[in-house]
N, C-alpha and C. Protein backbone atom coordinates (compact mmCIF):
# COMPACT_ATOMS: atom_id res chain seq x y z
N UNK A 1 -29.17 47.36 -32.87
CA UNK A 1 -29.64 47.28 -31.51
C UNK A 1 -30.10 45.85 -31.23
N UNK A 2 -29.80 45.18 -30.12
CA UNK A 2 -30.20 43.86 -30.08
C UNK A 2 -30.87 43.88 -28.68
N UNK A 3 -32.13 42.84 -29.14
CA UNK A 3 -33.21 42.53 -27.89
C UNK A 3 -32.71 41.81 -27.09
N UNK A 4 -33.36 41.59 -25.88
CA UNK A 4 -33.31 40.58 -25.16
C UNK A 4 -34.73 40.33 -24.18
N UNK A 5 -35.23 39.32 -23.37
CA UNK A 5 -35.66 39.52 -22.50
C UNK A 5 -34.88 39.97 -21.15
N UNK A 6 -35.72 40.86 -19.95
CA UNK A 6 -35.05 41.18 -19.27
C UNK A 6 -35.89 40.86 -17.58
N UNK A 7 -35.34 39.55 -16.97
CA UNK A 7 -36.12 39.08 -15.72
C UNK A 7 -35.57 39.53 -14.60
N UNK A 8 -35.86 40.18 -13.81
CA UNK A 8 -35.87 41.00 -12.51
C UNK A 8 -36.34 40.17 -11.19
N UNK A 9 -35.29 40.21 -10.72
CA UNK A 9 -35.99 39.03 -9.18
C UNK A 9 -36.81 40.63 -8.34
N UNK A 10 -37.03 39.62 -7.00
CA UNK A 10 -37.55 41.01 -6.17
C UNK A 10 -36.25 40.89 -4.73
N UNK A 11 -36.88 41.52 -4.13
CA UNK A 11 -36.07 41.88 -2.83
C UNK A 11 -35.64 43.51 -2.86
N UNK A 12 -35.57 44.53 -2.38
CA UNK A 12 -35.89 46.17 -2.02
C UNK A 12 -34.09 46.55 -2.74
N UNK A 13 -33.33 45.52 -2.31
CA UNK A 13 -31.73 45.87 -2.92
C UNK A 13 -31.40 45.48 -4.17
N UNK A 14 -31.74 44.13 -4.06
CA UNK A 14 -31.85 43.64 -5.41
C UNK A 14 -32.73 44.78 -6.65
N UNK A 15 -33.78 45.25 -6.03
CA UNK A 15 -34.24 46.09 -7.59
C UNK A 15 -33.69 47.55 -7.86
N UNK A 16 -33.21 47.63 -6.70
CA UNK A 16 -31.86 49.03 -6.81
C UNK A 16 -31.11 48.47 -7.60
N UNK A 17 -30.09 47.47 -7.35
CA UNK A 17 -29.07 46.62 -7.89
C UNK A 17 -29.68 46.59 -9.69
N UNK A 18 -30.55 46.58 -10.08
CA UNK A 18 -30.95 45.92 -11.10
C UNK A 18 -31.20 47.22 -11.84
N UNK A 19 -30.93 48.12 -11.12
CA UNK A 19 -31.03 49.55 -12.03
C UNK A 19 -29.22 49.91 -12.40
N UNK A 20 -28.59 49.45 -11.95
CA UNK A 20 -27.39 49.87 -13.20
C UNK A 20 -27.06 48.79 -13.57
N UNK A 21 -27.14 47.12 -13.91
CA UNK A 21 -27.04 46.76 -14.90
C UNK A 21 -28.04 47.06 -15.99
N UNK A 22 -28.87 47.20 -15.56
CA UNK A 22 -30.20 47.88 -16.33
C UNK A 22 -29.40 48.79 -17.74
N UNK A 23 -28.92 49.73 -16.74
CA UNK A 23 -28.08 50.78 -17.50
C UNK A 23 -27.14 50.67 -18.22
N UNK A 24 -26.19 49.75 -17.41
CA UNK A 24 -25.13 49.04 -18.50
C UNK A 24 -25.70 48.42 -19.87
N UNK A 25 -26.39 47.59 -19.69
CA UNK A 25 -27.35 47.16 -20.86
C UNK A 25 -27.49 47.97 -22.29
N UNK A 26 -28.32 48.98 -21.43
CA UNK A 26 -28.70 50.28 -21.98
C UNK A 26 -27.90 51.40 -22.94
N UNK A 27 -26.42 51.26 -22.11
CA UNK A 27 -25.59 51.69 -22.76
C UNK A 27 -24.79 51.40 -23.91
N UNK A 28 -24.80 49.88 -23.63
CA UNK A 28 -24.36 49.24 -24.14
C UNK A 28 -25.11 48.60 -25.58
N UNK A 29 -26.35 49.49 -25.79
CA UNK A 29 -27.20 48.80 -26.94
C UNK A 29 -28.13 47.92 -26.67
N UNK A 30 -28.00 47.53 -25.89
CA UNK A 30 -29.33 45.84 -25.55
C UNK A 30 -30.22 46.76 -24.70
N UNK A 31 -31.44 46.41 -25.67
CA UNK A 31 -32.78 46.63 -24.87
C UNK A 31 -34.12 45.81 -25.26
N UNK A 32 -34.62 45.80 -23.95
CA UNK A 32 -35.64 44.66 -23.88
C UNK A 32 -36.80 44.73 -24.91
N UNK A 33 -36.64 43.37 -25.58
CA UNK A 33 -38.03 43.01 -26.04
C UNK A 33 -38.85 42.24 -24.94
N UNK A 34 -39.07 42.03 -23.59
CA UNK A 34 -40.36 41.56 -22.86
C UNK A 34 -39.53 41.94 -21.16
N UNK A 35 -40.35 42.67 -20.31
CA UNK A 35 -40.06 42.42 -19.47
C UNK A 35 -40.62 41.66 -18.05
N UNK A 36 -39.88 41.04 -17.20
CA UNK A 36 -41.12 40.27 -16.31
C UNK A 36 -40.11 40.57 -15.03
N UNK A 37 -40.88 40.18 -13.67
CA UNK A 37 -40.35 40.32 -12.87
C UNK A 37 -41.37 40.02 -11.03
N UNK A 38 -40.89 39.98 -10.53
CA UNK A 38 -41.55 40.04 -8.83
C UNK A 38 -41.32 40.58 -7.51
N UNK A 39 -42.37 40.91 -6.96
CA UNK A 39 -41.96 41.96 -6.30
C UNK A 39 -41.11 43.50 -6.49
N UNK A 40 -39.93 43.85 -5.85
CA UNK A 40 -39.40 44.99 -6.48
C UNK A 40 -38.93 44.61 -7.94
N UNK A 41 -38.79 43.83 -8.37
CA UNK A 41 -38.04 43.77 -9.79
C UNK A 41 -39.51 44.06 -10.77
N UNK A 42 -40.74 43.91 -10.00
CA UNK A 42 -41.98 44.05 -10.93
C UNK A 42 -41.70 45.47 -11.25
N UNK A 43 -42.17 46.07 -10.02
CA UNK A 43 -42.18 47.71 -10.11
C UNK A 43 -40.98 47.98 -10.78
N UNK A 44 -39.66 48.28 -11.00
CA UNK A 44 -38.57 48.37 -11.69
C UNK A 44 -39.05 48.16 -13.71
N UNK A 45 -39.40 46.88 -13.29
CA UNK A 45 -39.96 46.50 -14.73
C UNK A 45 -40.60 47.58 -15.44
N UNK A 46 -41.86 47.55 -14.31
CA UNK A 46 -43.09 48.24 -14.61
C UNK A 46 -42.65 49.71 -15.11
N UNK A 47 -42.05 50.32 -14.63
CA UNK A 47 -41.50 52.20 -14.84
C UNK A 47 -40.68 51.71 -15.94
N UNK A 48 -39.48 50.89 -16.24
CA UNK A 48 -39.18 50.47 -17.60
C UNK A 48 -39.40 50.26 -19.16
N UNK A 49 -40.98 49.82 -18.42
CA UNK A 49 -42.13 49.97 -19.56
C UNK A 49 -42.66 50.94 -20.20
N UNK A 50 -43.48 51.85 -18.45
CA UNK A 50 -43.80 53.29 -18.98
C UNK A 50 -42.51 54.42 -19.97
N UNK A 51 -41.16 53.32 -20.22
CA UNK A 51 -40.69 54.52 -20.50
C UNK A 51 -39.17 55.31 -19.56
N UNK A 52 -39.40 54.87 -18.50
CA UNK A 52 -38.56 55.74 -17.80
C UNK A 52 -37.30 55.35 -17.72
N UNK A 53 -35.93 55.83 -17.63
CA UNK A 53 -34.57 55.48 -17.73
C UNK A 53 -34.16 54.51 -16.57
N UNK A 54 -33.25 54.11 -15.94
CA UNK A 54 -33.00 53.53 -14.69
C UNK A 54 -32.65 54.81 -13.98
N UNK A 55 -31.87 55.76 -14.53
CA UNK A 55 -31.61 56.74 -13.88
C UNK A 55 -33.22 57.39 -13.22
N UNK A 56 -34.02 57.93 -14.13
CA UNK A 56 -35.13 58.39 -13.18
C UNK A 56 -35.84 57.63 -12.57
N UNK A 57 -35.68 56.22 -12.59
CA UNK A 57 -36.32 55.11 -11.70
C UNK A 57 -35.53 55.32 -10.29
N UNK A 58 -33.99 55.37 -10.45
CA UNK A 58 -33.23 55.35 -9.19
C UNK A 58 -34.16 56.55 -8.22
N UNK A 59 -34.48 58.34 -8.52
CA UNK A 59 -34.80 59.10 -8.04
C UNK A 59 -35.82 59.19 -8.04
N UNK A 60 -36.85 58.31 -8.42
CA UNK A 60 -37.98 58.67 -8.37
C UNK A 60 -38.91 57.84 -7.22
């Protein structure tokens, strides 16, 4: 499994947008060792952290 950091801009589409490369990522094996971000890409981050998939970020 290989880390990466993972930086998230903001803007309301952009942090939609950032939930299936998120996923691709994800699928693909790469997952974050640090995440940072602003505005919507914070919150995105933030539920990332707690844990949650992009998928239940998208519906939630």
């Amino acid at each position: 499994m290989e880390q990466r950091p993972f930086v998230l801009s903001g803007g309301g589409i952009r942090g939609a947008a950032h939930l299936g490369v998120l996923r691709a990522f994800l699928e693909a094996g790469i997952r974050p060792s640090a995440i940072s971000g602003t505005s919507a890409g914070a919150l995105v981050g933030a539920l990332l952290a707690d844990g949650r998939t992009p998928q239940e970020v998208l519906h939630w």
